[in-house]
N, C-alpha and C. Protein backbone atom coordinates (compact mmCIF):
# COMPACT_ATOMS: atom_id res chain seq x y z
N UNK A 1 -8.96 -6.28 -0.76
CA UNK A 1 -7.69 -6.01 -1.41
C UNK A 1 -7.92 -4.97 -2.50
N UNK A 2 -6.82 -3.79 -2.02
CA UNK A 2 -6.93 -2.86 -3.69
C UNK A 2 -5.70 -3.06 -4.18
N UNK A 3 -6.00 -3.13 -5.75
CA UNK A 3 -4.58 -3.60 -6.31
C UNK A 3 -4.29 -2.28 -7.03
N UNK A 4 -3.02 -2.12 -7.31
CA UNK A 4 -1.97 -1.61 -7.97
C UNK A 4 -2.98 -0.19 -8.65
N UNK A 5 -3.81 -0.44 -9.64
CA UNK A 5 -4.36 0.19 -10.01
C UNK A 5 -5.34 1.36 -9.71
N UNK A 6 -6.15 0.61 -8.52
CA UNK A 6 -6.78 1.71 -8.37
C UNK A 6 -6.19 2.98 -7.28
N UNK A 7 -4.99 3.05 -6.93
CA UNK A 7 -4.74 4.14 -6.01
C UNK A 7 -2.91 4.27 -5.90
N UNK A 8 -2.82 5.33 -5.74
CA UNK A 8 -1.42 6.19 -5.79
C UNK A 8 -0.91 6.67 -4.19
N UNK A 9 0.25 6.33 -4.07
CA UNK A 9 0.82 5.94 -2.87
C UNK A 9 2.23 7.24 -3.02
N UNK A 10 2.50 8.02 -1.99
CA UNK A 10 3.69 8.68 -1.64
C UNK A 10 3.74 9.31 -0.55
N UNK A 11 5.10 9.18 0.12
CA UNK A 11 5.08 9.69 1.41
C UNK A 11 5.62 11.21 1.61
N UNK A 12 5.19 11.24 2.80
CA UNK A 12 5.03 12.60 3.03
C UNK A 12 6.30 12.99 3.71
N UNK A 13 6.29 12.23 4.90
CA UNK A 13 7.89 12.03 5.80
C UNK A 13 7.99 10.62 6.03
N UNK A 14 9.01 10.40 6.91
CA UNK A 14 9.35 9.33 7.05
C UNK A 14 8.10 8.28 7.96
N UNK A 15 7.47 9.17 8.53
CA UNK A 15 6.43 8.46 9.26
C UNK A 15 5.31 8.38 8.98
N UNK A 16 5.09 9.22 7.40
CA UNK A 16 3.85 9.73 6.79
C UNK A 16 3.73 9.10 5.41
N UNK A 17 2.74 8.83 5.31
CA UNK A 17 2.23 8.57 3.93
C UNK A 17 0.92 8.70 3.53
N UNK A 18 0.79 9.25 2.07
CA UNK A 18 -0.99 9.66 1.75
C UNK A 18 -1.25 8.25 0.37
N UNK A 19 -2.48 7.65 0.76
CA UNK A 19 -3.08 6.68 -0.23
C UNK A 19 -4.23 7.18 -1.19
N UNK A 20 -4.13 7.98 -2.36
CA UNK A 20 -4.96 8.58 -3.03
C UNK A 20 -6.09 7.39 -3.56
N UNK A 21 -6.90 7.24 -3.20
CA UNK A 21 -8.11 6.05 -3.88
C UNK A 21 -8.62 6.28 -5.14
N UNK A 22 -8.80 5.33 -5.80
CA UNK A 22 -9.54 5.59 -7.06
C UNK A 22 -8.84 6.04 -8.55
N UNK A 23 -9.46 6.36 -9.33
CA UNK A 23 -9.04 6.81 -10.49
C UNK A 23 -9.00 8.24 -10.67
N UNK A 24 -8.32 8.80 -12.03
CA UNK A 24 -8.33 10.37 -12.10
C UNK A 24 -10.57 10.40 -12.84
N UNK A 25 -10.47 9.32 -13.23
CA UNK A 25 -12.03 9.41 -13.70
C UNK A 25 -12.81 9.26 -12.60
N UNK A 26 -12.30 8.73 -11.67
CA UNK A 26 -13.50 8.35 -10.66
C UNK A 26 -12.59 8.14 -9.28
N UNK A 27 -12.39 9.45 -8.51
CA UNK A 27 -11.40 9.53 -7.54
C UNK A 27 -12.56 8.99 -6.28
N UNK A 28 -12.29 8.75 -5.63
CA UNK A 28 -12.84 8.34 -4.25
C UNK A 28 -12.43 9.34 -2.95
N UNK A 29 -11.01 8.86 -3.07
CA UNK A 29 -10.44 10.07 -1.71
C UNK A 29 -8.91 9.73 -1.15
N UNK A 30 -8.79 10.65 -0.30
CA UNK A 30 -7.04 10.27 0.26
C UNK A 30 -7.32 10.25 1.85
N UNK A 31 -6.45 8.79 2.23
CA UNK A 31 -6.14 8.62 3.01
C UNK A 31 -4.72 8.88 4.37
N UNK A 32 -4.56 9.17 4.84
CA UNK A 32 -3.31 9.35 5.60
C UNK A 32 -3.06 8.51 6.44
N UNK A 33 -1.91 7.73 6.70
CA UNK A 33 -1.15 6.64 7.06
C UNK A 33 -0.26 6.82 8.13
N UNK A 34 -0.14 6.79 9.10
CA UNK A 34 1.16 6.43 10.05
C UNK A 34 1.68 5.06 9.70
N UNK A 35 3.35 5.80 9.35
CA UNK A 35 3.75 4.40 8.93
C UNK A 35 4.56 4.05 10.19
N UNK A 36 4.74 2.95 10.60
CA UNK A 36 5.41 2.26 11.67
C UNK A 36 6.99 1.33 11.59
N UNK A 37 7.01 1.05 10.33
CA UNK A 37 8.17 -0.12 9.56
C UNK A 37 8.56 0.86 8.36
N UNK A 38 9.57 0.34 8.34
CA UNK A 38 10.33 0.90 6.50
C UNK A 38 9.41 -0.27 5.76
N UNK A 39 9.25 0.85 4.43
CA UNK A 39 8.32 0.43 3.41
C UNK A 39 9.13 0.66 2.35
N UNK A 40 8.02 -0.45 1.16
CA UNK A 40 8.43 0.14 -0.06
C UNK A 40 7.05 0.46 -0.85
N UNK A 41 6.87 0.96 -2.18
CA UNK A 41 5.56 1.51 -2.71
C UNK A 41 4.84 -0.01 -2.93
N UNK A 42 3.59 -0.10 -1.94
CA UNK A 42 3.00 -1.78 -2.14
C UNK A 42 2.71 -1.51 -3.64
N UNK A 43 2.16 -3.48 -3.85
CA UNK A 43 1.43 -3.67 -4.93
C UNK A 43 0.16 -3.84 -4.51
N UNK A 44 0.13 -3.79 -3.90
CA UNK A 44 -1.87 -3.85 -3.30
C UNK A 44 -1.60 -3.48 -1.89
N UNK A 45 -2.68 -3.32 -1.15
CA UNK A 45 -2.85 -2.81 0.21
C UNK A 45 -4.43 -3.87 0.63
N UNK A 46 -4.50 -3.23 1.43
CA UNK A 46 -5.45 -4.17 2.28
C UNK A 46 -6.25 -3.34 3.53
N UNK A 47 -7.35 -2.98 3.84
CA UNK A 47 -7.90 -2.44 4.69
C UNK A 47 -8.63 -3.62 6.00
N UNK A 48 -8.30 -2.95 7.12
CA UNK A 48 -9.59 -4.18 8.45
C UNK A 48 -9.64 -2.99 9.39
N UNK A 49 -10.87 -3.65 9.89
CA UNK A 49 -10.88 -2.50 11.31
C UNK A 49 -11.07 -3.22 12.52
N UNK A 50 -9.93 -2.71 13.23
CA UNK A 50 -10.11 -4.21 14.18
C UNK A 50 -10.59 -3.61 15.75
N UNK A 51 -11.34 -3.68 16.52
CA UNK A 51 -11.83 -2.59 17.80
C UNK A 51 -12.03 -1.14 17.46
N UNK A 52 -12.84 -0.87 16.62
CA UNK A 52 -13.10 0.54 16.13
C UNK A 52 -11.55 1.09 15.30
N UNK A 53 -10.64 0.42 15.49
CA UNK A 53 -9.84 1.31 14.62
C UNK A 53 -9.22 0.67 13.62
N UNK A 54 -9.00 1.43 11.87
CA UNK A 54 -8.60 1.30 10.73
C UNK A 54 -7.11 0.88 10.74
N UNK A 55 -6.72 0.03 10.06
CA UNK A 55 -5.40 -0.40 9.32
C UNK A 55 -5.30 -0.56 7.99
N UNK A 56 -4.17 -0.33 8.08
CA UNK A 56 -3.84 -0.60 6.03
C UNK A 56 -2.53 -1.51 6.05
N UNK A 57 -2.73 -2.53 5.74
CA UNK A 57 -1.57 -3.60 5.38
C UNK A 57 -0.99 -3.47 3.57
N UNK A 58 0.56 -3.62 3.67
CA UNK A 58 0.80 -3.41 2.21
C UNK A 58 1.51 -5.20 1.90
N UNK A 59 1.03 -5.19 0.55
CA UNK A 59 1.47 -5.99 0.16
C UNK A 59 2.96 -6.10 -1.18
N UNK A 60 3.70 -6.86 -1.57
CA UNK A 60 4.86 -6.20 -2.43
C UNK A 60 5.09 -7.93 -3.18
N UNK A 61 5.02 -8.35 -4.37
CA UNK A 61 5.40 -9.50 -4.89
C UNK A 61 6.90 -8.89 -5.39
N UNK A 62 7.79 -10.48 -4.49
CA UNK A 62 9.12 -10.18 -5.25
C UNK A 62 9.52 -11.10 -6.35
N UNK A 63 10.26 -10.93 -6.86
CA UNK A 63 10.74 -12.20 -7.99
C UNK A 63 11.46 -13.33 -7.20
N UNK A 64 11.55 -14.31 -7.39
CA UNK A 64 12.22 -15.40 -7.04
C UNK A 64 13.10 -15.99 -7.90
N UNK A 65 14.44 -15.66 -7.39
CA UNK A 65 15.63 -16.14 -8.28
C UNK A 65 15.82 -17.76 -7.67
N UNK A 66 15.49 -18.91 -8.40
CA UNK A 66 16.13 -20.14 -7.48
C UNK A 66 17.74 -20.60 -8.66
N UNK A 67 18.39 -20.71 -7.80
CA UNK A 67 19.94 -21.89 -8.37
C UNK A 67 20.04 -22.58 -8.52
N UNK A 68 20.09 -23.25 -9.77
CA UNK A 68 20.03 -24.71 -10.05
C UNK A 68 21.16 -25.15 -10.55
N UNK A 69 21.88 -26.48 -10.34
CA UNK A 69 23.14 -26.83 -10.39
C UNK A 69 22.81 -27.35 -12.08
N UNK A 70 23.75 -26.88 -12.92
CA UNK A 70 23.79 -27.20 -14.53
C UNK A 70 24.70 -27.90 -15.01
């Protein structure tokens, strides 16, 4: 899991997106994404490689409004 911090996320087109890794002190590298689903900018991502080939899963925490009778 990379969280929030270490990498910068924006798309390119609708089917594109670049994952910049790392810090401006200590950059690593950019990745390019085929995106498949409507997204929104994750809070962490997630890398596996499953039969020789790479994925990136995003992750997004939402708030939880619950209703309680008062």
């Amino acid at each position: 899991m990379i969280t929030r911090e270490l990498f910068s996320f924006y798309s390119v087109d609708r089917q594109t997106a670049m994952i910049n890794l790392g810090t401006k002190k200590h950059p690593i590298g950019t990745i390019k994404v085929n995106v498949h689903l409507d997204y929104e900018v994750p809070d962490s991502i997630y890398f596996s490689v499953h039969g020789g080939k790479w994925y990136v899963s995003f992750s997004n925490e939402k708030d939880v409004v619950v209703a309680t009778r008062g």
